[in-house]
Protein backbone atom coordinates (compact mmCIF):
# COMPACT_ATOMS: atom_id res chain seq x y z
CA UNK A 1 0.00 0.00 0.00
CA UNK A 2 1.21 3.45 -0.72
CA UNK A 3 1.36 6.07 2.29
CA UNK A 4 2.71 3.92 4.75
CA UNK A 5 5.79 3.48 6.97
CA UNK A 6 7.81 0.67 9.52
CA UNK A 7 10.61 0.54 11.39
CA UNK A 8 14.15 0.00 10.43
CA UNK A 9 16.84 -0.79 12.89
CA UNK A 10 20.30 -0.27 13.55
CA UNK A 11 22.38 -2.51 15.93
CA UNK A 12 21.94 -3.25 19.22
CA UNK A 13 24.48 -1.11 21.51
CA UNK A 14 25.05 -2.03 25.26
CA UNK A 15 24.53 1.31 27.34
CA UNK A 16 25.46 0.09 30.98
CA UNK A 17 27.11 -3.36 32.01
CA UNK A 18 27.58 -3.92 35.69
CA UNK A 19 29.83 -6.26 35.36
CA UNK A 20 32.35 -4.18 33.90
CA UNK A 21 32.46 -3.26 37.87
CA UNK A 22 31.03 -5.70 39.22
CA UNK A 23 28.89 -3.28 41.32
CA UNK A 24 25.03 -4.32 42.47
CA UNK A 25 22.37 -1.80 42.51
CA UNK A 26 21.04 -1.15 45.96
CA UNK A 27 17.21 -0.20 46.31
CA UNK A 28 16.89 3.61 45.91
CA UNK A 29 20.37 3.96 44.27
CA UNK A 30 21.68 4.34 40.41
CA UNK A 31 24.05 2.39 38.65
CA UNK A 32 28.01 3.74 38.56
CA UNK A 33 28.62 6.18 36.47
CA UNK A 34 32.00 3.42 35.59
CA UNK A 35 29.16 1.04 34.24
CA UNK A 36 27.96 3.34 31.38
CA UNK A 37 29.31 3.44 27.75
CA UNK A 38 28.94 6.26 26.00
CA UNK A 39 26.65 6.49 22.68
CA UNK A 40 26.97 8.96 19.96
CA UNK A 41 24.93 9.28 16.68
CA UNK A 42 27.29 6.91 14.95
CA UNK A 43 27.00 4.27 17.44
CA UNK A 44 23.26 4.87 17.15
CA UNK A 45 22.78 5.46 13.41
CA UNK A 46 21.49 9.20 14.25
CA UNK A 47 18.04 7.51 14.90
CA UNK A 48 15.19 9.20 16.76
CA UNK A 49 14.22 5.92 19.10
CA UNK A 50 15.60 3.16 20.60
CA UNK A 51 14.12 0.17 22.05
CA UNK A 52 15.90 -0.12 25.77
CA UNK A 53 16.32 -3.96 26.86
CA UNK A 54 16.95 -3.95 31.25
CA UNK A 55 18.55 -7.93 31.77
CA UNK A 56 18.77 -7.62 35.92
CA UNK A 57 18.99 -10.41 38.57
CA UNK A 58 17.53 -9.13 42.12
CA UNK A 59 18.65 -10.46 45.40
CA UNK A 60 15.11 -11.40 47.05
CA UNK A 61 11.48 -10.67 45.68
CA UNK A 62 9.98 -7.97 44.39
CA UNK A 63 7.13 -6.50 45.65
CA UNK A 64 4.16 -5.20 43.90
CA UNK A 65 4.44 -1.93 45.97
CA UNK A 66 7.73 -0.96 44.69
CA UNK A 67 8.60 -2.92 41.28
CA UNK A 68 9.93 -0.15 38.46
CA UNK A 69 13.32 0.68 37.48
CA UNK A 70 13.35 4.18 36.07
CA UNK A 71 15.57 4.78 32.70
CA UNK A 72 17.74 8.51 32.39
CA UNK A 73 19.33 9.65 29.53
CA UNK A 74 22.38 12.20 30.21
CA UNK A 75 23.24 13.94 27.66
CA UNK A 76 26.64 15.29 26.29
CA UNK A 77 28.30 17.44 24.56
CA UNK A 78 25.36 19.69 24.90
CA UNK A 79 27.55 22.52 25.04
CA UNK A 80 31.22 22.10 23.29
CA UNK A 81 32.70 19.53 25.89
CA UNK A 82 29.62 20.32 28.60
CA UNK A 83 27.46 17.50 30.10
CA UNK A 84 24.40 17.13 31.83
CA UNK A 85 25.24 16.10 35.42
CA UNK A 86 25.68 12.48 36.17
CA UNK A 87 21.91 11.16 37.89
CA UNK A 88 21.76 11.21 41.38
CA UNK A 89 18.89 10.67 44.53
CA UNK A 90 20.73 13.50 46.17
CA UNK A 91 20.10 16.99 45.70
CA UNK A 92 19.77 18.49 42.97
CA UNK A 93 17.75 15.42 42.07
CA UNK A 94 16.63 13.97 38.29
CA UNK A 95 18.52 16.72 36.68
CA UNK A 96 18.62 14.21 33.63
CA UNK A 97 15.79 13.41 31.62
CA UNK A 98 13.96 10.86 32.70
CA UNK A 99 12.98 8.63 29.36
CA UNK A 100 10.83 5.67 30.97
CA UNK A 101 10.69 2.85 33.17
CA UNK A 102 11.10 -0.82 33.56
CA UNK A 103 8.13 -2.50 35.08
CA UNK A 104 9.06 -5.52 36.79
CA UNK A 105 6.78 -8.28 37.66
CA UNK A 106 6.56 -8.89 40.99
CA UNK A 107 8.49 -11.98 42.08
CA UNK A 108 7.98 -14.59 45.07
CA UNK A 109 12.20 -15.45 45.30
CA UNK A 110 15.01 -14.32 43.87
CA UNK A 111 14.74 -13.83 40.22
CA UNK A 112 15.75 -12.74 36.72
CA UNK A 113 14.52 -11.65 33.38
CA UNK A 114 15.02 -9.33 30.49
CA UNK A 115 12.44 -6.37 30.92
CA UNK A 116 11.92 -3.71 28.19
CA UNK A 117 10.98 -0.24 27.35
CA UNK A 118 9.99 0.33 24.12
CA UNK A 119 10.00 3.96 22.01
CA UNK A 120 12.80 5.96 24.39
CA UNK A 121 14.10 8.85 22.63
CA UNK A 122 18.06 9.04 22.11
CA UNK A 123 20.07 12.27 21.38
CA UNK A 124 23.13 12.90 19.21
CA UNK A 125 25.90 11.68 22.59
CA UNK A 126 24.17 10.26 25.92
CA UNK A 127 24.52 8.03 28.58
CA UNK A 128 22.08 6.00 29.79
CA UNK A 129 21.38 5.40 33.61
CA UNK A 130 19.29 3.35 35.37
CA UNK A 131 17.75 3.74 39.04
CA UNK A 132 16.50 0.64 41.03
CA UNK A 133 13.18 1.79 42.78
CA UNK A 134 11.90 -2.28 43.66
CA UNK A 135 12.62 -3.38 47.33
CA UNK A 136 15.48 -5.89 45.95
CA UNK A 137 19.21 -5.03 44.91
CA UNK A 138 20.15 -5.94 41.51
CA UNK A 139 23.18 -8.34 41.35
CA UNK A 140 25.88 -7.37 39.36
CA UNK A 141 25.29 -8.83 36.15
CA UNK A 142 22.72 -6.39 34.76
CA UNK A 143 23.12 -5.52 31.49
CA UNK A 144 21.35 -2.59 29.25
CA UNK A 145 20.80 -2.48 25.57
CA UNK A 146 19.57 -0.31 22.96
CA UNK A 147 18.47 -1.22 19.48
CA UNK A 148 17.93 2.42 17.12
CA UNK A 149 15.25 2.49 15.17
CA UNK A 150 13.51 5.19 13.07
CA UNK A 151 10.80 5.30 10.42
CA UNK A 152 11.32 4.73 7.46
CA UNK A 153 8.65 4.42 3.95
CA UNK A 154 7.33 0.74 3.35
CA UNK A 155 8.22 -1.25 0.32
């Protein structure tokens, strides 16, 4: 049919590995700042979107009360060299953009599972962050991935 569009992808780019420090995520805390690559518009094809993949392992259940993991985006560069300031619960709080959250499933024991959040906007250089709002630290294998993708006509 005429008019129309889809997606087209780039590749998948890991944003944050924690076991490049092997640091855990306590409840209420973000990810080190040592676990986050840096992507710019050639690692991301200068697409609009990406679709954010969370892989995390948590220490005990999760409650239903307290079961997201909310996704930043810092940017840089935004001025020559400039970047936004690194997320952190302390004052001055969220100064990052805040892109969307992981909802996990609440669990009865110890789990793990690949969570995503579809549709997050990316910028031309970013980091990604992640903060761990569930009752349960998140071991120190978590992983997170973006895949690009923009719009482009159909065939």
């Amino acid at each position: 049919m005429s008019n129309e569009t889809v997606f087209s992808y780039s590749a998948q780019a890991t944003a944050i590995a924690g076991s490049a420090t092997g640091s855990s995520i306590a409840s209420n805390s973000f990810n080190a700042s040592s676990d986050c690559t840096s992507l710019t518009s050639t690692s991301t094809g200068n697409y609009p979107l990406g679709d954010v993949a969370l892989f995390a392992s948590f220490s005990t259940s999760v409650s239903s009360a307290s079961n997201t993991v909310v996704l930043y985006r810092r940017d840089m560069s935004i001025d020559g060299a400039n970047n936004a300031p690194i997320p952190q619960s302390a004052a001055p709080a969220y100064s990052n953009i805040q892109v969307g959250a992981f909802v996990i499933p609440p669990f009865t024991a110890a789990s793990s599972g690949y969570f995503a959040c579809p549709d997050v906007p990316l910028s031309s250089a970013f980091q990604f962050y992640i903060e761990n709002k569930t009752n349960a630290t998140i071991i120190s294998t978590y992983t997170v991935k973006v895949t690009p993708k923009t719009y482009a006509p159909a065939p």
